[in-house]
N, C-alpha and C. Protein backbone atom coordinates (compact mmCIF):
# COMPACT_ATOMS: atom_id res chain seq x y z
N UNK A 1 6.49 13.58 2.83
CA UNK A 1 7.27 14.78 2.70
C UNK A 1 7.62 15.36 4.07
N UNK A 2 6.95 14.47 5.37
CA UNK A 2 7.39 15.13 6.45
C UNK A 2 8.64 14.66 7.04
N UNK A 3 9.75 16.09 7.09
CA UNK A 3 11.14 15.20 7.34
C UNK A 3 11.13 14.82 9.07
N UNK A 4 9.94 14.92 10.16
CA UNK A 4 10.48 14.34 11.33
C UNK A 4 9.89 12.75 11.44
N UNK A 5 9.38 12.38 10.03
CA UNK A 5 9.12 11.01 10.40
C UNK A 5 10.56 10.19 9.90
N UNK A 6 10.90 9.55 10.62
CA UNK A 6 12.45 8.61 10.35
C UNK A 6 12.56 7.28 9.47
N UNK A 7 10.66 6.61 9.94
CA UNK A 7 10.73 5.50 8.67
C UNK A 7 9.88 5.61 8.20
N UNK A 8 9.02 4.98 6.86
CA UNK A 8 7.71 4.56 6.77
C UNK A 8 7.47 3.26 6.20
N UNK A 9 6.38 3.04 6.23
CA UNK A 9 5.46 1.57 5.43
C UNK A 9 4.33 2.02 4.92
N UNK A 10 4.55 1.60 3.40
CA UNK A 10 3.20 1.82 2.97
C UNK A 10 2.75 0.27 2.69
N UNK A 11 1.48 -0.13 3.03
CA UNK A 11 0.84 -1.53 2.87
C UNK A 11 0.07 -1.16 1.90
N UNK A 12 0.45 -2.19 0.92
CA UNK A 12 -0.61 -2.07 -0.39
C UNK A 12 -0.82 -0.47 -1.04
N UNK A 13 0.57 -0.51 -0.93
CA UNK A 13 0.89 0.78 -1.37
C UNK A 13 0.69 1.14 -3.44
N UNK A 14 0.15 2.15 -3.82
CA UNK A 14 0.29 2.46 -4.89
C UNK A 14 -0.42 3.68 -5.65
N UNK A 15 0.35 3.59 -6.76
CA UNK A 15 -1.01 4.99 -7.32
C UNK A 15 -2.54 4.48 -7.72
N UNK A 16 -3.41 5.42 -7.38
CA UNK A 16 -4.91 5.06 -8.06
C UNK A 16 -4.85 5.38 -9.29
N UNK A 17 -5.96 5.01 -10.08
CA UNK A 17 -5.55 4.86 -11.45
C UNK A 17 -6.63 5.67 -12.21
N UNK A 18 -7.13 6.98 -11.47
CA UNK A 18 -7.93 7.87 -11.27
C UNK A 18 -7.53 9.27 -12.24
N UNK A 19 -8.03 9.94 -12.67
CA UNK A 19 -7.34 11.16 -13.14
C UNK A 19 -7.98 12.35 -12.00
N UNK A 20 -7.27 12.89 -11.64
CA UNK A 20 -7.04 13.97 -10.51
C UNK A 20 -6.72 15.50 -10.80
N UNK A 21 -7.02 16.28 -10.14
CA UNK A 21 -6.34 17.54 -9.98
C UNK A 21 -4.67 17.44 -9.83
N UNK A 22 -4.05 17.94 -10.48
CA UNK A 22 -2.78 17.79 -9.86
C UNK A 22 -2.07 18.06 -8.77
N UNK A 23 -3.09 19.06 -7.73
CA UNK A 23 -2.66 19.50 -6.63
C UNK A 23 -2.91 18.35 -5.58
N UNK A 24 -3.82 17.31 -5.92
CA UNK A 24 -3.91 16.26 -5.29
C UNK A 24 -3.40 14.96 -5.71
N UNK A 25 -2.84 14.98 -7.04
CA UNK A 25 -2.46 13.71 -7.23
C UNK A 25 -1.07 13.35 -6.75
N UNK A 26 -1.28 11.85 -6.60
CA UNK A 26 0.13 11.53 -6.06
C UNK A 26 1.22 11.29 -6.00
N UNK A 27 1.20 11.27 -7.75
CA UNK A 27 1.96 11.04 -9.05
C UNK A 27 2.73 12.19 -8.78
N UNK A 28 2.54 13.27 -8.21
CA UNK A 28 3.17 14.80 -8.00
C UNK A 28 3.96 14.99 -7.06
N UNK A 29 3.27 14.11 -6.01
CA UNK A 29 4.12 14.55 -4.10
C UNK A 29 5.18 12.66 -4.16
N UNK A 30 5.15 12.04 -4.63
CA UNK A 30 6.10 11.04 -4.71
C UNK A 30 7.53 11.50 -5.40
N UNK A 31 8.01 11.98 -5.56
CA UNK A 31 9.35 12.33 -6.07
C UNK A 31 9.80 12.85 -5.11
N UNK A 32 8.86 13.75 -3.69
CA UNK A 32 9.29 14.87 -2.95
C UNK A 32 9.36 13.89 -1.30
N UNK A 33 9.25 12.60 -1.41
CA UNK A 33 8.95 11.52 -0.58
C UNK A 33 10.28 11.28 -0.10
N UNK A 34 11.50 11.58 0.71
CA UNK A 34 12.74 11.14 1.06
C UNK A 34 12.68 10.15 2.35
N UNK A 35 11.93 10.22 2.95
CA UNK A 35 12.22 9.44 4.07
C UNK A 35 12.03 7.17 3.88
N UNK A 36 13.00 6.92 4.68
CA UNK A 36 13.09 5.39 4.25
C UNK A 36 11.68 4.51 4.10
N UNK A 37 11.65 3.74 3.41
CA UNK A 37 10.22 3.57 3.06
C UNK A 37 10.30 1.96 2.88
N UNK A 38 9.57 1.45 3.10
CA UNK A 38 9.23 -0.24 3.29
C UNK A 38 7.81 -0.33 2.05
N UNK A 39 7.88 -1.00 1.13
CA UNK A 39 6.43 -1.18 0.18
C UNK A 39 6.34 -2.43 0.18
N UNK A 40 5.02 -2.73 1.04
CA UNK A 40 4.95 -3.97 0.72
C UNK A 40 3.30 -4.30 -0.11
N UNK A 41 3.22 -4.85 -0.92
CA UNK A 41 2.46 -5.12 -1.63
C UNK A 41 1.65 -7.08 -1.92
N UNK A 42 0.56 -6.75 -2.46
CA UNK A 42 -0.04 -8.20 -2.78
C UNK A 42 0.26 -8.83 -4.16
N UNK A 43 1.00 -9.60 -4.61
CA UNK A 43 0.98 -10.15 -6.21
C UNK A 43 0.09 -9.59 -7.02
N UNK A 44 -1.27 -10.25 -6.20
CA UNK A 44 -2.62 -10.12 -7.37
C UNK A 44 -3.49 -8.84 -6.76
N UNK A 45 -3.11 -7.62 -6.58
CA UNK A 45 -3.60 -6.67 -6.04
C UNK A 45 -4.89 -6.26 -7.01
N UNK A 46 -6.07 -6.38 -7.03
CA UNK A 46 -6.80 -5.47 -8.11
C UNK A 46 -6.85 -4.32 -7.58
N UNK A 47 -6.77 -3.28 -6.60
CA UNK A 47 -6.96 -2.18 -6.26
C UNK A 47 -5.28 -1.72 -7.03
N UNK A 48 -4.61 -1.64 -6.47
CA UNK A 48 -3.38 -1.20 -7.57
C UNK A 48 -2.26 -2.00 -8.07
N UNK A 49 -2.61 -2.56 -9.83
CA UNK A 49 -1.64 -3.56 -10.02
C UNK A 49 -0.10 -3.16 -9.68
N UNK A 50 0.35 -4.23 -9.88
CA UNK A 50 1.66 -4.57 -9.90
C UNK A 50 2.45 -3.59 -11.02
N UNK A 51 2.52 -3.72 -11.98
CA UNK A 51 2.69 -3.04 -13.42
C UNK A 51 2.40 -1.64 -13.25
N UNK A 52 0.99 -1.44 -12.93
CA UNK A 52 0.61 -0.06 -13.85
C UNK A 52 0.45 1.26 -12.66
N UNK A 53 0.61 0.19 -11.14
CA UNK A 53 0.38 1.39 -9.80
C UNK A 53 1.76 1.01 -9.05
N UNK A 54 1.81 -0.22 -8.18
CA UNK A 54 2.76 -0.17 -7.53
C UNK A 54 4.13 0.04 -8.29
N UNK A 55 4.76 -0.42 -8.93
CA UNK A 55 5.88 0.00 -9.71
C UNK A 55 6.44 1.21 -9.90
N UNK A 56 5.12 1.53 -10.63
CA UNK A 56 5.49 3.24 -10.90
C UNK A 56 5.79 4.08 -9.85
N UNK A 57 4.96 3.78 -8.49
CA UNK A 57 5.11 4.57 -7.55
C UNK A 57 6.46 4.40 -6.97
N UNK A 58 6.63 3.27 -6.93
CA UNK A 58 8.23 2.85 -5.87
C UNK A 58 8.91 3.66 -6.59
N UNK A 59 9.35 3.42 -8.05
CA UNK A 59 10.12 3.98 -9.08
C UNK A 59 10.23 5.36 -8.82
N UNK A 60 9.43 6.39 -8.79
CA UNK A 60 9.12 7.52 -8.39
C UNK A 60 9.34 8.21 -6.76
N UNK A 61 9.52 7.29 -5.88
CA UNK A 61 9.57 8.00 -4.57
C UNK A 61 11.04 8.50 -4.58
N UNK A 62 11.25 10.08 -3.87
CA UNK A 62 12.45 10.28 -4.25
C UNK A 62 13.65 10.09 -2.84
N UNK A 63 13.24 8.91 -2.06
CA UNK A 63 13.44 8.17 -1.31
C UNK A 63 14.98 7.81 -1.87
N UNK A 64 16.50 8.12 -1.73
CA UNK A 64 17.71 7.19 -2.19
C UNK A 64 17.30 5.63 -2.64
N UNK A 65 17.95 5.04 -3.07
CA UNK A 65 17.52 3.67 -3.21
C UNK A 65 18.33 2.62 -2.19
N UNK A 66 18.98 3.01 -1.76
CA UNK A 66 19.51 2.13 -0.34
C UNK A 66 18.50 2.03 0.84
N UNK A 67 17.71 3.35 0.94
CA UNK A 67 16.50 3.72 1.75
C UNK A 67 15.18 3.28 1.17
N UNK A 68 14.90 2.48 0.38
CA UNK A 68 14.26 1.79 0.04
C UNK A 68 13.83 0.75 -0.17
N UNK A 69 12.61 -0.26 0.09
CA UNK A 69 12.86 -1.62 -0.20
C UNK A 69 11.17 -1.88 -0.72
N UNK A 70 10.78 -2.23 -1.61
CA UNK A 70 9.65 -2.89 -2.56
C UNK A 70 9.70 -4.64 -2.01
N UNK A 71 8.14 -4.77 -1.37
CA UNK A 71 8.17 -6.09 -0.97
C UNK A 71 6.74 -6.82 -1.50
N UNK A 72 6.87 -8.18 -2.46
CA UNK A 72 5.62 -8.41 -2.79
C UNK A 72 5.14 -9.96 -2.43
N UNK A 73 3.84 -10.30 -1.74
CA UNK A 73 3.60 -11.30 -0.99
C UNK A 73 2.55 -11.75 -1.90
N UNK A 74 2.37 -12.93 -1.96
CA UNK A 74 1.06 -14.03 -2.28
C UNK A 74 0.00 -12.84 -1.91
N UNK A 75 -0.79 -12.93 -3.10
CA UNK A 75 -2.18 -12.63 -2.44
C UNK A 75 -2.57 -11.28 -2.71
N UNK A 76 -3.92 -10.82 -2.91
CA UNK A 76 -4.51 -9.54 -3.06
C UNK A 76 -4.64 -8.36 -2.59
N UNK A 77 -5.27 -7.27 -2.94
CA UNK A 77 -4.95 -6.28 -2.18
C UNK A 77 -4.90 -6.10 -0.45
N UNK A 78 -5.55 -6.91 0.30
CA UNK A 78 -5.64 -7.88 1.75
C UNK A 78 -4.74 -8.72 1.79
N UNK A 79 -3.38 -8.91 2.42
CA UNK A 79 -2.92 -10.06 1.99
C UNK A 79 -2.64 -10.49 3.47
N UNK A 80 -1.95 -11.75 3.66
CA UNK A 80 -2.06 -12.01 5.22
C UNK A 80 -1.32 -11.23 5.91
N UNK A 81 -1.93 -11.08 6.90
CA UNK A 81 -0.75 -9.88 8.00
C UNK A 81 0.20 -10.69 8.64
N UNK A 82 0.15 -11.80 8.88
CA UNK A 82 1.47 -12.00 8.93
C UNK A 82 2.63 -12.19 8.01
N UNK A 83 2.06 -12.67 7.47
CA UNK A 83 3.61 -12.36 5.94
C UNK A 83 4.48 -11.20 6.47
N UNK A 84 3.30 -9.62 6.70
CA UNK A 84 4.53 -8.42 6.22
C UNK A 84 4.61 -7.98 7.65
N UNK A 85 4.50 -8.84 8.60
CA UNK A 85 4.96 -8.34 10.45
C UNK A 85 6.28 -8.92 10.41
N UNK A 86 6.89 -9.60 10.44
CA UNK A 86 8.14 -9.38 10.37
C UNK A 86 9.14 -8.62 9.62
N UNK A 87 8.99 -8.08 8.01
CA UNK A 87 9.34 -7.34 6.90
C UNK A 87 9.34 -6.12 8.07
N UNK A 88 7.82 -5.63 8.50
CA UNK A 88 7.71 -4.42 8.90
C UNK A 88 8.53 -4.12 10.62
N UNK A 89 8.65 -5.56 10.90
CA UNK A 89 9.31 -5.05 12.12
C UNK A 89 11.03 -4.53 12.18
N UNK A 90 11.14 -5.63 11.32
CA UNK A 90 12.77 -5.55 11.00
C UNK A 90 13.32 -4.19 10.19
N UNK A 91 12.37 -3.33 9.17
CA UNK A 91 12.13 -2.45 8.91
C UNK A 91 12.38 -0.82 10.09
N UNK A 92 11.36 -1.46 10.73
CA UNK A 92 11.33 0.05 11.99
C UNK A 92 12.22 -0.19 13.31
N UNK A 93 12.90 -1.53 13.05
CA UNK A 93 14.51 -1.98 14.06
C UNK A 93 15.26 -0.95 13.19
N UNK A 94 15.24 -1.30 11.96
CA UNK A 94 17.19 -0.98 11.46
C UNK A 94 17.14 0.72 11.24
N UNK A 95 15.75 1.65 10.94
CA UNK A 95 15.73 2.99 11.28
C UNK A 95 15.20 3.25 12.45
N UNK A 96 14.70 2.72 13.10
CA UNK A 96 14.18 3.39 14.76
C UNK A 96 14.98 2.54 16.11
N UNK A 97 15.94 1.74 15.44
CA UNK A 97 16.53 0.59 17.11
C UNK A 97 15.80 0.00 17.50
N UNK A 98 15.94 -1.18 18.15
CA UNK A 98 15.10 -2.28 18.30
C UNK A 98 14.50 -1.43 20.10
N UNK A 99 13.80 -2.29 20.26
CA UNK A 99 12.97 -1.71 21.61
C UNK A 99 13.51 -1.90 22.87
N UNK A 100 14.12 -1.68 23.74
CA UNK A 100 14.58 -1.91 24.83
C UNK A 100 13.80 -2.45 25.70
């Protein structure tokens, strides 16, 4: 919700599957989420499936959908870091300019 950040990445991004206060849940502050956002996620995540966490959340960020991109790699909630270093670099090139 903070508008001076320009991009983000969430890794293994999703909702917990927790019941919460609503002043803390996240299910609440994701609609209010605009800034460009990179999700990259694991196939076989057991910390937040595919279906019932990550989905919902992407679905929900109130991020435009051009400013958005849902990315899902081989592998569990850990998945290899290199897979999503390039996703994430090319990501914080096309909103932050490549590095001089």
């Amino acid at each position: 919700m903070e508008t001076r950040f320009k991009a983000a990445i969430l890794w293994a991004g999703g909702f917990h599957l927790t019941t919460k206060p609503a002043e803390i849940d996240e299910i609440n502050f994701a609609p209010h989420v605009r800034t460009p956002i990179l999700m990259a996620n694991g196939q076989d995540d057991f910390t937040f499936p595919v279906e019932t966490s990550q989905k919902p959340m992407f679905r929900l960020l109130g991020t435009p959908e051009p400013d958005k991109q849902y990315v899902s790699h081989p592998g569990g909630h850990v998945f290899p870091f290199a897979r999503i270093m390039k996703d994430s670099l090319d990501w914080l090139d096309k909103y932050l300019g490549t590095p001089r």
